[in-house]
N, C-alpha and C. Protein backbone atom coordinates (compact mmCIF):
# COMPACT_ATOMS: atom_id res chain seq x y z
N UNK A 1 141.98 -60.20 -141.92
CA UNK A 1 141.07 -59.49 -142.79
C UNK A 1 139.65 -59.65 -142.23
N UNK A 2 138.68 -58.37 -142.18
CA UNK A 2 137.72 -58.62 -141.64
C UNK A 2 136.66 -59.34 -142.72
N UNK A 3 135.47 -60.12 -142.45
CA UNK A 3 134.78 -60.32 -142.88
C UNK A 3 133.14 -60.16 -141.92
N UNK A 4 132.10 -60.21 -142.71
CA UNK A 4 130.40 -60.00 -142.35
C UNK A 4 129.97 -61.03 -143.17
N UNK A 5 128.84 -61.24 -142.33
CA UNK A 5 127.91 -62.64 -142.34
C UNK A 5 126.43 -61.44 -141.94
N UNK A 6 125.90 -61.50 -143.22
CA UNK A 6 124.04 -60.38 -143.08
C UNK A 6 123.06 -60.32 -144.30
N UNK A 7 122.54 -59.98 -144.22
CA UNK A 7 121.45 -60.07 -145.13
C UNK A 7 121.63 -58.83 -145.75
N UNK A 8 120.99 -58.57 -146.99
CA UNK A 8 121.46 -57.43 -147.95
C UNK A 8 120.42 -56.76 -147.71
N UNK A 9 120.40 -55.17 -147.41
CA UNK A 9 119.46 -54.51 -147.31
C UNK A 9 118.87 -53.63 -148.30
N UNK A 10 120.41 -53.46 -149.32
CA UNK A 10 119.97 -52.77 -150.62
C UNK A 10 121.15 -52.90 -151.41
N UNK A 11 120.83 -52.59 -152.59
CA UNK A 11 122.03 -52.84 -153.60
C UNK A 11 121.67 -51.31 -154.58
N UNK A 12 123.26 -51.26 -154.74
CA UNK A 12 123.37 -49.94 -155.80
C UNK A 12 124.21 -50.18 -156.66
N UNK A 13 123.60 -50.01 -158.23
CA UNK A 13 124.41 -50.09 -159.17
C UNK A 13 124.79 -48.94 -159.87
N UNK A 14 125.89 -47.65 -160.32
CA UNK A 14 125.99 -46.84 -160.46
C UNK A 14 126.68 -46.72 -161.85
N UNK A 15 125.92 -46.23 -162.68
CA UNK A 15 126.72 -46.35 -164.13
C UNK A 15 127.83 -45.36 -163.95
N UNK A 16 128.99 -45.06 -164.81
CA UNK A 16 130.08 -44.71 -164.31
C UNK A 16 130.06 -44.18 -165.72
N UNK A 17 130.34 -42.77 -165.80
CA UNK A 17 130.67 -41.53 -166.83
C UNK A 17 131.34 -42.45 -167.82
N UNK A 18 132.31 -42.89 -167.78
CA UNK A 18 132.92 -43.42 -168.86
C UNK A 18 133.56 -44.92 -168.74
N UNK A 19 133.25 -46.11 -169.61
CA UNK A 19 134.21 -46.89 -168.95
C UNK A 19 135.23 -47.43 -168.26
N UNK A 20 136.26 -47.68 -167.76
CA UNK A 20 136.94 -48.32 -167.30
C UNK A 20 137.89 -48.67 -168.24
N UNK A 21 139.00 -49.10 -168.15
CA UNK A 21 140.17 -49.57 -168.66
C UNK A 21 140.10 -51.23 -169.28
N UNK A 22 139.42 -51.55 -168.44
CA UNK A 22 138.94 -53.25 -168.68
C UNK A 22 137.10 -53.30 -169.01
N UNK A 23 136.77 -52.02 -169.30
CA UNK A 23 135.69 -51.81 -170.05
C UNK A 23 134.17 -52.51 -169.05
N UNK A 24 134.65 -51.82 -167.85
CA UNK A 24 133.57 -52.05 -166.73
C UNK A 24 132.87 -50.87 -166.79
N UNK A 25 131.45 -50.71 -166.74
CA UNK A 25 130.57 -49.83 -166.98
C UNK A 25 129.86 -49.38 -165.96
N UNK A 26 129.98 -50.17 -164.54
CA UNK A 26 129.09 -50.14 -163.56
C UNK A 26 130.09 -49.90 -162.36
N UNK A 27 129.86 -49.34 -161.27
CA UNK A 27 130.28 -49.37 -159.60
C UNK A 27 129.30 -49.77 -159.13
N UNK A 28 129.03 -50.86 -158.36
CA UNK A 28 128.34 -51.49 -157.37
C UNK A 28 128.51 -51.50 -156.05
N UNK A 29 127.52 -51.62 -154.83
CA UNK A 29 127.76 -51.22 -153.65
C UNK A 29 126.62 -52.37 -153.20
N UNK A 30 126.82 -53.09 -152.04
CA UNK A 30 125.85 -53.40 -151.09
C UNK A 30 125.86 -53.33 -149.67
N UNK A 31 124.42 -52.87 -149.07
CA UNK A 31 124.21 -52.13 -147.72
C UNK A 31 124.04 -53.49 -146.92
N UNK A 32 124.52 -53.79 -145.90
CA UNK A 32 124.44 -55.16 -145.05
C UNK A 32 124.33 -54.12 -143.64
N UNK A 33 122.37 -54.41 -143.17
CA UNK A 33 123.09 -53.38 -141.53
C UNK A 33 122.50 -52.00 -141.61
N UNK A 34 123.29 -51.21 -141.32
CA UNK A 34 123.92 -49.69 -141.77
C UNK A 34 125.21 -49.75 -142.73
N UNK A 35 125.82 -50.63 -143.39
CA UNK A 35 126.90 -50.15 -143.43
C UNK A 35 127.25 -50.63 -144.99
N UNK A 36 127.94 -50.09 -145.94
CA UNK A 36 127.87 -49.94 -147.66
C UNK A 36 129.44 -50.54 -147.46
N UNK A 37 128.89 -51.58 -148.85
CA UNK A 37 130.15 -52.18 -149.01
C UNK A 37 130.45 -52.06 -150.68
N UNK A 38 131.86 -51.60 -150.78
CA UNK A 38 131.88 -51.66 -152.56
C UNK A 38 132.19 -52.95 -152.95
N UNK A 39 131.45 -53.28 -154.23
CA UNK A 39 131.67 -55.19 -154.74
C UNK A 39 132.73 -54.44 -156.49
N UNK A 40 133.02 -52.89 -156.20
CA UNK A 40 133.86 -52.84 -157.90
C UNK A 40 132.70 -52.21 -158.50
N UNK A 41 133.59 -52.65 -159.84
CA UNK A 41 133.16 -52.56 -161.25
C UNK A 41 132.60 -53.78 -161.45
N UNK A 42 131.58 -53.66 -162.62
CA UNK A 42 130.98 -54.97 -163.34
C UNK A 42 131.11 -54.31 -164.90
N UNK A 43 130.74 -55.26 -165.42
CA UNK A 43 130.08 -54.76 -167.37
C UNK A 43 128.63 -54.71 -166.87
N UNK A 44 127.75 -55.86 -166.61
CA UNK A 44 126.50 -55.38 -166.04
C UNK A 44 126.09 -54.82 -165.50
N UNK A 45 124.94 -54.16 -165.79
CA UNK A 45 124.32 -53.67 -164.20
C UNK A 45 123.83 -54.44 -163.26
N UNK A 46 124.29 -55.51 -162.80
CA UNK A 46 123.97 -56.91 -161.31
C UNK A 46 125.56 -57.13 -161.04
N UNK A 47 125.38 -57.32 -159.76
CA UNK A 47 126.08 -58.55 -159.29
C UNK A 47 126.18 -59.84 -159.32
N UNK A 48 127.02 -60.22 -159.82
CA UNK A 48 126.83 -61.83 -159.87
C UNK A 48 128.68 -62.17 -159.34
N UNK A 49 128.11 -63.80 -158.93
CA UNK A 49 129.19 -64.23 -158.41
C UNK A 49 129.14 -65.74 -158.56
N UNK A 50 130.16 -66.21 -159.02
CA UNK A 50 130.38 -67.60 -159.63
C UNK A 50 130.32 -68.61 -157.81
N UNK A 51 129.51 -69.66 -158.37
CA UNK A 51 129.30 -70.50 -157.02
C UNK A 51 129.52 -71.70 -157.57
N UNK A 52 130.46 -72.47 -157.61
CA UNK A 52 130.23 -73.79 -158.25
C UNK A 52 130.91 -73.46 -159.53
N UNK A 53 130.23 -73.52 -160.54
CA UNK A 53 130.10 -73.73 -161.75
C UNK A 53 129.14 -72.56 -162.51
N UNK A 54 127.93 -72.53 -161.68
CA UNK A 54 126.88 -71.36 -162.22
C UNK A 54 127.72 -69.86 -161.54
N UNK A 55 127.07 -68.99 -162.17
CA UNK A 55 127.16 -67.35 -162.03
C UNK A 55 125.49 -67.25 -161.37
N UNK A 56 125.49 -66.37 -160.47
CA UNK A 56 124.52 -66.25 -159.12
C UNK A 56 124.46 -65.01 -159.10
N UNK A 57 123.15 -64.18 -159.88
CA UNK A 57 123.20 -62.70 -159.67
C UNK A 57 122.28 -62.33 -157.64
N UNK A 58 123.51 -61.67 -157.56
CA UNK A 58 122.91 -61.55 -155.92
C UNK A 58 121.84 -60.09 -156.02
N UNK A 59 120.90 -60.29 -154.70
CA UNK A 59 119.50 -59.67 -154.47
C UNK A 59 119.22 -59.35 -153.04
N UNK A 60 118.47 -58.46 -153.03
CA UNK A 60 118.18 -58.03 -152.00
C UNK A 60 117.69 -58.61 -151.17
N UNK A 61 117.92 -58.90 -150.61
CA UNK A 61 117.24 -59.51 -149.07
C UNK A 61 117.34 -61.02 -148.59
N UNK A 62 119.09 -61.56 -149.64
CA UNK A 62 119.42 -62.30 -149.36
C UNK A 62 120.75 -62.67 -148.65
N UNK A 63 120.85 -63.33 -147.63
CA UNK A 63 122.24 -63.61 -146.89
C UNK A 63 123.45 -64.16 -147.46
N UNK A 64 124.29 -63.24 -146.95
CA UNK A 64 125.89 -63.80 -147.72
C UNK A 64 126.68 -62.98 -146.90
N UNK A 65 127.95 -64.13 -147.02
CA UNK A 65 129.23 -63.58 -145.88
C UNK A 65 130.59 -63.29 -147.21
N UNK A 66 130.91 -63.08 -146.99
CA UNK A 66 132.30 -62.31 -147.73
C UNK A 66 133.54 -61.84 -146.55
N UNK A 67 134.64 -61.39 -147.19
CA UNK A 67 135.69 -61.22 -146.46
C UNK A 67 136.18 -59.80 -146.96
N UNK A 68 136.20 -58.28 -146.52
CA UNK A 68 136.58 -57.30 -147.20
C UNK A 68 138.03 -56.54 -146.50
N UNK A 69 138.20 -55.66 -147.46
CA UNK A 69 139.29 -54.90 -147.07
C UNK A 69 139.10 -53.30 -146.86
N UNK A 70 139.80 -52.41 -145.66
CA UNK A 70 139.11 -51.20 -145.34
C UNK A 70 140.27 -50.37 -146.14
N UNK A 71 139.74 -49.43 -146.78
CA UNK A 71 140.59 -48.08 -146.94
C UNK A 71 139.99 -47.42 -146.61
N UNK A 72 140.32 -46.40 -145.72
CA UNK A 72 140.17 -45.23 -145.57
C UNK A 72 138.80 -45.20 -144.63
N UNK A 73 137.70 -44.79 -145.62
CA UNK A 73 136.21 -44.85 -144.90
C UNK A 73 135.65 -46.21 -145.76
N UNK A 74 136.44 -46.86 -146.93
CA UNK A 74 135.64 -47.41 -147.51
C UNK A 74 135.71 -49.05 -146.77
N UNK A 75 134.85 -49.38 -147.57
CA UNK A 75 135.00 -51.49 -146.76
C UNK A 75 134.80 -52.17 -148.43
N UNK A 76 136.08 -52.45 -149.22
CA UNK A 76 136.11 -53.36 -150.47
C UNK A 76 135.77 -55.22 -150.17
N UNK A 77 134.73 -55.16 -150.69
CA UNK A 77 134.06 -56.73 -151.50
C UNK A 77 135.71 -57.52 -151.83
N UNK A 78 136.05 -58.19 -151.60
CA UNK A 78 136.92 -59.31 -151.92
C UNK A 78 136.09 -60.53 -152.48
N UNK A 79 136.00 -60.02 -153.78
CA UNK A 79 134.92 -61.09 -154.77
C UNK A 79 134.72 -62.26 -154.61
N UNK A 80 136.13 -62.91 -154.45
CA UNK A 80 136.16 -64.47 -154.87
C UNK A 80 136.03 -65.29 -153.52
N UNK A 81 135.70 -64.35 -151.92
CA UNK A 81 135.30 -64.80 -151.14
C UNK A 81 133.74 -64.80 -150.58
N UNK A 82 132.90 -64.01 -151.71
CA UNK A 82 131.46 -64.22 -151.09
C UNK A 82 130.74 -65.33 -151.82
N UNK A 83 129.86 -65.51 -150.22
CA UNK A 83 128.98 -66.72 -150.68
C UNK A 83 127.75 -66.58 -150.37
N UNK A 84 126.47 -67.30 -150.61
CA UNK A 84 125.44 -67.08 -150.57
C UNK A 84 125.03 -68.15 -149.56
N UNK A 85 124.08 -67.54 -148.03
CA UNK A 85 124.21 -68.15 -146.79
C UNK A 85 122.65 -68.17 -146.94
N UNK A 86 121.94 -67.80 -147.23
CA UNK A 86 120.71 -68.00 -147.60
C UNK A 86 119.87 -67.23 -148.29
N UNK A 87 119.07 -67.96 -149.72
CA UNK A 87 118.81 -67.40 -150.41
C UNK A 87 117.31 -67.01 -150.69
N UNK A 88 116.52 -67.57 -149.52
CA UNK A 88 115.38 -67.92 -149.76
C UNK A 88 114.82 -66.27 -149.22
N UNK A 89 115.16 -65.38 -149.15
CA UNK A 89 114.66 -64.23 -148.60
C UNK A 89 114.90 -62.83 -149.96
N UNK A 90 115.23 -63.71 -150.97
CA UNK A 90 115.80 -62.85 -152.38
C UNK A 90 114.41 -62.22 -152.73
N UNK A 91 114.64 -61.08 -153.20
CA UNK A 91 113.63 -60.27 -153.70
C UNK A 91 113.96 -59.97 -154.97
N UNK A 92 113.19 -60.02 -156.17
CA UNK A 92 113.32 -60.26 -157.39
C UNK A 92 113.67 -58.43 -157.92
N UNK A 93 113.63 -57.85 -157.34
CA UNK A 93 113.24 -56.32 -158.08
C UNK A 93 114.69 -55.72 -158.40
N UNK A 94 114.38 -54.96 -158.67
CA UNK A 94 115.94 -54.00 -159.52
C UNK A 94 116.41 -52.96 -158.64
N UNK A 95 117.66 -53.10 -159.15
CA UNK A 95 118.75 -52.20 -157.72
C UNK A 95 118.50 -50.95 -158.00
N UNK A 96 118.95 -50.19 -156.80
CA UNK A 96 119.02 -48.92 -157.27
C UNK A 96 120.05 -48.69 -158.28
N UNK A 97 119.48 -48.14 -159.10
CA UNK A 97 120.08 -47.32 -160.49
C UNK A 97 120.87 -45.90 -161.00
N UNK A 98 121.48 -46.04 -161.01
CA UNK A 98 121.88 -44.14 -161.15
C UNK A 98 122.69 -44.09 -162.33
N UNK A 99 122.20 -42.74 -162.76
CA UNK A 99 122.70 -42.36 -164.31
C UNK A 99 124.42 -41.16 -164.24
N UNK A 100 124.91 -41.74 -164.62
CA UNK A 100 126.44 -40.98 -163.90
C UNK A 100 125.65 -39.66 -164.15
N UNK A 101 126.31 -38.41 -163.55
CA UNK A 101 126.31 -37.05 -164.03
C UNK A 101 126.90 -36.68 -165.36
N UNK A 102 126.43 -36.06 -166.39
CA UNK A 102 127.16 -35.71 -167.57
C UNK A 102 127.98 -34.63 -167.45
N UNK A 103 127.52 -33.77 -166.47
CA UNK A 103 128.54 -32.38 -166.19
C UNK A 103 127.88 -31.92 -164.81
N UNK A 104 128.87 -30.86 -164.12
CA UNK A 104 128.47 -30.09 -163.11
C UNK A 104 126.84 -29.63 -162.68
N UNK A 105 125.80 -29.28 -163.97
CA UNK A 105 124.63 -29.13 -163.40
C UNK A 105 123.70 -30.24 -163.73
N UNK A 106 124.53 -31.79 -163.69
CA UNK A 106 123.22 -32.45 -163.68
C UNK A 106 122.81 -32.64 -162.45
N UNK A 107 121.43 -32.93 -161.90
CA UNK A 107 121.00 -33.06 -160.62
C UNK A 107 119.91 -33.89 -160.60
N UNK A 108 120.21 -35.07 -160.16
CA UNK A 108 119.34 -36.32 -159.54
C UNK A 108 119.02 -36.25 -158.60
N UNK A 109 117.40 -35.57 -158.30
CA UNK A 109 116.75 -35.94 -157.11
C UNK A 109 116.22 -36.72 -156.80
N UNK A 110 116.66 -37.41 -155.01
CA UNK A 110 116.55 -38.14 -154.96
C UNK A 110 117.18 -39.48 -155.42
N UNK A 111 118.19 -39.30 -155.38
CA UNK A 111 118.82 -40.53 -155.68
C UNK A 111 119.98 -40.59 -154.63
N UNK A 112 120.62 -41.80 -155.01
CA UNK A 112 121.77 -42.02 -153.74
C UNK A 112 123.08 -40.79 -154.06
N UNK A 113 123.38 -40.86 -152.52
CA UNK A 113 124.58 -40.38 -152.16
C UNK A 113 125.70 -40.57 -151.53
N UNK A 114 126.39 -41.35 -151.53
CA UNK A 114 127.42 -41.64 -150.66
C UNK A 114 127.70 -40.91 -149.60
N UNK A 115 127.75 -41.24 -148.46
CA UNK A 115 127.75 -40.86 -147.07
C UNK A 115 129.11 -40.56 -147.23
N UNK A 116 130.17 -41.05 -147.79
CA UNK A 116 131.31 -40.72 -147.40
C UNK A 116 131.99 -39.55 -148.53
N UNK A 117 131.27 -39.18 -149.51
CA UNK A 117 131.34 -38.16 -150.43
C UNK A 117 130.92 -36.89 -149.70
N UNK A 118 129.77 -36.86 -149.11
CA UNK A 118 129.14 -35.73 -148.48
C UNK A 118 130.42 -35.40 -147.33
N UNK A 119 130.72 -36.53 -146.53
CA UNK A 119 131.95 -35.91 -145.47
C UNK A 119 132.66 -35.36 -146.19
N UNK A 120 133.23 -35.73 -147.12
CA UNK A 120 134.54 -35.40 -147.97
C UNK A 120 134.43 -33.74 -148.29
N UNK A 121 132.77 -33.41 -148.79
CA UNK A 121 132.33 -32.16 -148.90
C UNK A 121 132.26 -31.39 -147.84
N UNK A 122 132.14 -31.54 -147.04
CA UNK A 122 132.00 -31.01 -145.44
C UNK A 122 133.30 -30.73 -145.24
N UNK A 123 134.37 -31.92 -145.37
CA UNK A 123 135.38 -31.68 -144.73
C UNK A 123 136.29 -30.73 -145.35
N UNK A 124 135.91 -30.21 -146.67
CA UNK A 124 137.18 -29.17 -147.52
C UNK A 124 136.45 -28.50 -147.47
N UNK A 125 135.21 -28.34 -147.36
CA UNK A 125 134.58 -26.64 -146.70
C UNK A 125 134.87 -26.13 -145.86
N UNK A 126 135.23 -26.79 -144.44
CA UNK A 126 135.92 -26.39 -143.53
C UNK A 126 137.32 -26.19 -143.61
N UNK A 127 137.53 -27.34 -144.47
CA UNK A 127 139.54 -27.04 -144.67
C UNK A 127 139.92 -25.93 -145.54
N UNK A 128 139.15 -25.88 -146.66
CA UNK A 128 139.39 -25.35 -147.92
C UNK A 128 139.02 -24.22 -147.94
N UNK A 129 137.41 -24.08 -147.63
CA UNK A 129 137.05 -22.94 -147.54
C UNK A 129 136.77 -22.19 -146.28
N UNK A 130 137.15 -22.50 -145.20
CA UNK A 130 137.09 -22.13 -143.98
C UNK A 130 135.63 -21.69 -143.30
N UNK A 131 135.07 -22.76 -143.38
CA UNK A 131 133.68 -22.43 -143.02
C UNK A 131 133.54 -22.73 -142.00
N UNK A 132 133.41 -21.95 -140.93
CA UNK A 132 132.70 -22.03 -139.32
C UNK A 132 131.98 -23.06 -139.04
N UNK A 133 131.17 -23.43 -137.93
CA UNK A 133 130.16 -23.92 -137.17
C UNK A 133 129.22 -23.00 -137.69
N UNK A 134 128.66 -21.81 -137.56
CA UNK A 134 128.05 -21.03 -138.00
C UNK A 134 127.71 -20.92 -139.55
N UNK A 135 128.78 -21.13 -140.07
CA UNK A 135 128.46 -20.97 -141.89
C UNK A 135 127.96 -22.73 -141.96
N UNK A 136 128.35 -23.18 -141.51
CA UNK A 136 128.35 -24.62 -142.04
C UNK A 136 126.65 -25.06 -141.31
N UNK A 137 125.96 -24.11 -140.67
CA UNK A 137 125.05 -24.12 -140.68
C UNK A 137 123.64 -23.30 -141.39
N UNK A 138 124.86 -22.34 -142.24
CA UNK A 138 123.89 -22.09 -143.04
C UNK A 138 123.74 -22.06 -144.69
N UNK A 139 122.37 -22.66 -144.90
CA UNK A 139 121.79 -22.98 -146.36
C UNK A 139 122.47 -22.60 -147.10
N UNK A 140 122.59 -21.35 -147.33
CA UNK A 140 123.68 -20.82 -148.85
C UNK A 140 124.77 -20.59 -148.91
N UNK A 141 125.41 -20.63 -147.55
CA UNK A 141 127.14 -21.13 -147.39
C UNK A 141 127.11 -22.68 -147.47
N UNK A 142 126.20 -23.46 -147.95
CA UNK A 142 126.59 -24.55 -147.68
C UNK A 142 126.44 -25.17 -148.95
N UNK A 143 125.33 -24.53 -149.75
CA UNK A 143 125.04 -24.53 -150.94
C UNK A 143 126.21 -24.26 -151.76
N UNK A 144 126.66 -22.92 -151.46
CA UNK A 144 128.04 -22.50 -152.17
C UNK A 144 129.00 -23.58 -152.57
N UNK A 145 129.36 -24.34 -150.85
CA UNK A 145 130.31 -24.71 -150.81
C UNK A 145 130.42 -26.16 -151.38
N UNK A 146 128.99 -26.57 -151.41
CA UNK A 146 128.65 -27.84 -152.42
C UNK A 146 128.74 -27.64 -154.06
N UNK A 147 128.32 -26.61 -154.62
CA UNK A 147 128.81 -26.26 -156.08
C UNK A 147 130.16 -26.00 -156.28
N UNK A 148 130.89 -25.76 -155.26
CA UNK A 148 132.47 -25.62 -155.29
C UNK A 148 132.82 -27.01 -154.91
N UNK A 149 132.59 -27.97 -154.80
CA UNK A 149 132.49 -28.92 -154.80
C UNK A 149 133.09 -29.73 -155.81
N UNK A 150 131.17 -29.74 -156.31
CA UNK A 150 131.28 -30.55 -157.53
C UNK A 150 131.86 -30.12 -158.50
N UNK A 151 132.19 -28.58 -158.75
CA UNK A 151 133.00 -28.26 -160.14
C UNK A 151 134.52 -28.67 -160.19
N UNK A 152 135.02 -28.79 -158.52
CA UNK A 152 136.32 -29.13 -158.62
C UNK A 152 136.47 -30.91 -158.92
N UNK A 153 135.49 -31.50 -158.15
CA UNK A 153 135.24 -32.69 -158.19
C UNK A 153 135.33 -32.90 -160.15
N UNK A 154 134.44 -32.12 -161.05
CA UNK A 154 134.14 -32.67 -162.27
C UNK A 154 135.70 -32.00 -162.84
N UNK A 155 136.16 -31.03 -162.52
CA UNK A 155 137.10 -30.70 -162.78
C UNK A 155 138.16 -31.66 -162.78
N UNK A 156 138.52 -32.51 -161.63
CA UNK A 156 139.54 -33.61 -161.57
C UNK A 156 139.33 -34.57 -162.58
N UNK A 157 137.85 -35.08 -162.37
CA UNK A 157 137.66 -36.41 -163.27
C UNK A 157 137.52 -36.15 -164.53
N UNK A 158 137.52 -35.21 -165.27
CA UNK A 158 138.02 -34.41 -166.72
C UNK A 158 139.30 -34.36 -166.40
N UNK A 159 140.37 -34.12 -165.84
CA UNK A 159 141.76 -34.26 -166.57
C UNK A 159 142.65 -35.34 -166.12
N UNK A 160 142.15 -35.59 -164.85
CA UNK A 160 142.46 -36.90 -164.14
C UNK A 160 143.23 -37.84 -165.40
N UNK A 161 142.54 -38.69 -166.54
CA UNK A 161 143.05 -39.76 -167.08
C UNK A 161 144.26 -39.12 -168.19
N UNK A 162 144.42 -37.46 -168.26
CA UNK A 162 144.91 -37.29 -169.38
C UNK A 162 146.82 -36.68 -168.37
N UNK A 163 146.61 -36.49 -167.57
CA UNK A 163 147.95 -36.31 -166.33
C UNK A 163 148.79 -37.38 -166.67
N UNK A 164 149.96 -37.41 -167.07
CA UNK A 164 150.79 -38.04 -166.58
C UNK A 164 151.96 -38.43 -165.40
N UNK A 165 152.36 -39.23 -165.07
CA UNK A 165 152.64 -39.11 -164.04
C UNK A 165 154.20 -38.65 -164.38
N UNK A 166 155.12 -37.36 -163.08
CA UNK A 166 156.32 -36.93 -163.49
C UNK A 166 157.26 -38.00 -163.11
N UNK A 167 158.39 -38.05 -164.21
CA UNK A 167 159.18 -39.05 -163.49
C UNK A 167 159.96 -38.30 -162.11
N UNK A 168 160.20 -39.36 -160.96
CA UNK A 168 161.24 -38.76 -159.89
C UNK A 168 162.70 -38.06 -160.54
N UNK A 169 162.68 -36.64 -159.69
CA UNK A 169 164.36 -36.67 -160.00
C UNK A 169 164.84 -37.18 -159.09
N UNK A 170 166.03 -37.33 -160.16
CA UNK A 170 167.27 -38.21 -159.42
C UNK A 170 167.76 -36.97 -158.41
N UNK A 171 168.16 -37.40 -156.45
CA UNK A 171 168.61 -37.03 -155.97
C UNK A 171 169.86 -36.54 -156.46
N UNK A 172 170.60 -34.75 -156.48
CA UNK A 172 171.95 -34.48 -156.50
C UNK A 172 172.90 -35.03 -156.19
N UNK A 173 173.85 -35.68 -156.07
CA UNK A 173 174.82 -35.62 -154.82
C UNK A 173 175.62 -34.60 -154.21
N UNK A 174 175.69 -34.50 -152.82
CA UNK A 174 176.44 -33.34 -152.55
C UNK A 174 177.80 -33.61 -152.51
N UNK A 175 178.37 -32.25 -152.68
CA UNK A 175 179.55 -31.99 -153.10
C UNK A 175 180.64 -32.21 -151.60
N UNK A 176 181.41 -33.03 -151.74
CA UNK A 176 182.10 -33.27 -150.34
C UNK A 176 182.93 -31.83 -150.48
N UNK A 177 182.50 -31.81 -148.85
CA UNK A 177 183.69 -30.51 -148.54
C UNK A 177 185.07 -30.67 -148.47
N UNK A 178 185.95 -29.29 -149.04
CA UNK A 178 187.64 -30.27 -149.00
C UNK A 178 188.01 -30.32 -147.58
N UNK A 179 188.40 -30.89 -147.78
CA UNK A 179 189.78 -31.71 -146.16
C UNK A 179 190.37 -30.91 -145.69
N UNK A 180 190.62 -29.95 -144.55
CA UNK A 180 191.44 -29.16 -144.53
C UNK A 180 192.35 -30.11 -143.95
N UNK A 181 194.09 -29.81 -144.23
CA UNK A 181 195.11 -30.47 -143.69
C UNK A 181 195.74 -29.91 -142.80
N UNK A 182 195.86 -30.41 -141.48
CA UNK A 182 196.82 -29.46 -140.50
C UNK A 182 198.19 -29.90 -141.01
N UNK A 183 198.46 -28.53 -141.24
CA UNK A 183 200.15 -29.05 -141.05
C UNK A 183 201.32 -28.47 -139.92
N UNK A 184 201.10 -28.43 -139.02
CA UNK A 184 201.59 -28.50 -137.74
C UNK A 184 202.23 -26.82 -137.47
N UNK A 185 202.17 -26.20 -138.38
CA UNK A 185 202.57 -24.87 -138.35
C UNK A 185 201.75 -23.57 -137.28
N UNK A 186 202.53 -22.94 -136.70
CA UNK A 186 201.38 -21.73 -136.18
C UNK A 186 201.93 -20.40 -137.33
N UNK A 187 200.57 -19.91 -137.63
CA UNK A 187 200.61 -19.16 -138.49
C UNK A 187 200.59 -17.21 -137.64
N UNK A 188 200.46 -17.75 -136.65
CA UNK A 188 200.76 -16.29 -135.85
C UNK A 188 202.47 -16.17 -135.23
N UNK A 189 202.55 -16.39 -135.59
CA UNK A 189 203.82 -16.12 -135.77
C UNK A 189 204.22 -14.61 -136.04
């Protein structure tokens, strides 16, 4: 399992449309580098992480190593392995903040974006909607293809929790073919 040893360059706390199942309110992320790491869900808006005995809300611009796991594009926080490698570079101020979207035309300028959301958009414009080198360079094919986007995007996460999942069918069995029996006869006869 890989792990990083760096100093935090920024932290993002992202309120999340609707709770969670275990009634987590927040997605959290921290930037070590170039590179965004998810730490989950919280109930708060901080990170904190039990050291000892105390709970340790972590800050910007302080060192800590952890051990994560990759899916896909993402790199997951494995909680119960970060530690705090030095703290004396902590900056007291507040993370970035973001207010979930309530529907398709809310629009936060200026605020964060996930680098790997925007590919994701890129990449079904080209898959989905077959957009060129050429379209994909231009403004209002690209625009388009970002509002087609997000409506499918808000579209999922509206029915997403209410889907159930189908049960498997049970494989048929096939029907054995009959046996033909030689019985030693010639039939031309």
């Amino acid at each position: 399992m890989p792990h990083i040893n760096g100093k935090i360059e920024a932290i993002s706390i992202k309120e999340m449309a609707k709770p969670d199942k275990y009634d987590n309110k927040y997605r959290d992320s921290m930037k070590i580098g170039e590179e965004w790491f998810s730490f989950g869900t919280t109930k708060k808006p901080e990170i904190s992480v039990k050291i000892g005995e105390t709970w340790t809300v972590i800050q910007k611009g302080m060192e800590v190593e952890f051990m994560y796991d990759i899916n896909g594009d993402f790199k997951n926080i494995k909680k119960t392995t970060v530690s705090i490698t030095d703290a004396s570079g902590a900056v007291a101020s507040a993370p970035v903040q973001q207010q979930a979207p309530s529907g398709t035309n809310a629009v936060n300028k200026g605020s964060f974006v996930n680098p790997a959301e925007i590919g994701q958009c890129l990449n079904l414009a080209a898959d989905v909607l077959k957009l060129d080198g050429t379209a994909l360079l231009n403004p209002e094919k690209v625009t388009e293809a970002i509002s087609w986007y997000k409506e499918v995007r808000a579209l999922f996460n509206e029915l997403y929790e209410g889907v159930e999942l189908k049960p498997k069918e049970q494989p048929k069995p096939k029907k054995k073919p009959t046996p033909v029996v030689e019985d030693g006869y010639d039939d031309e006869v």
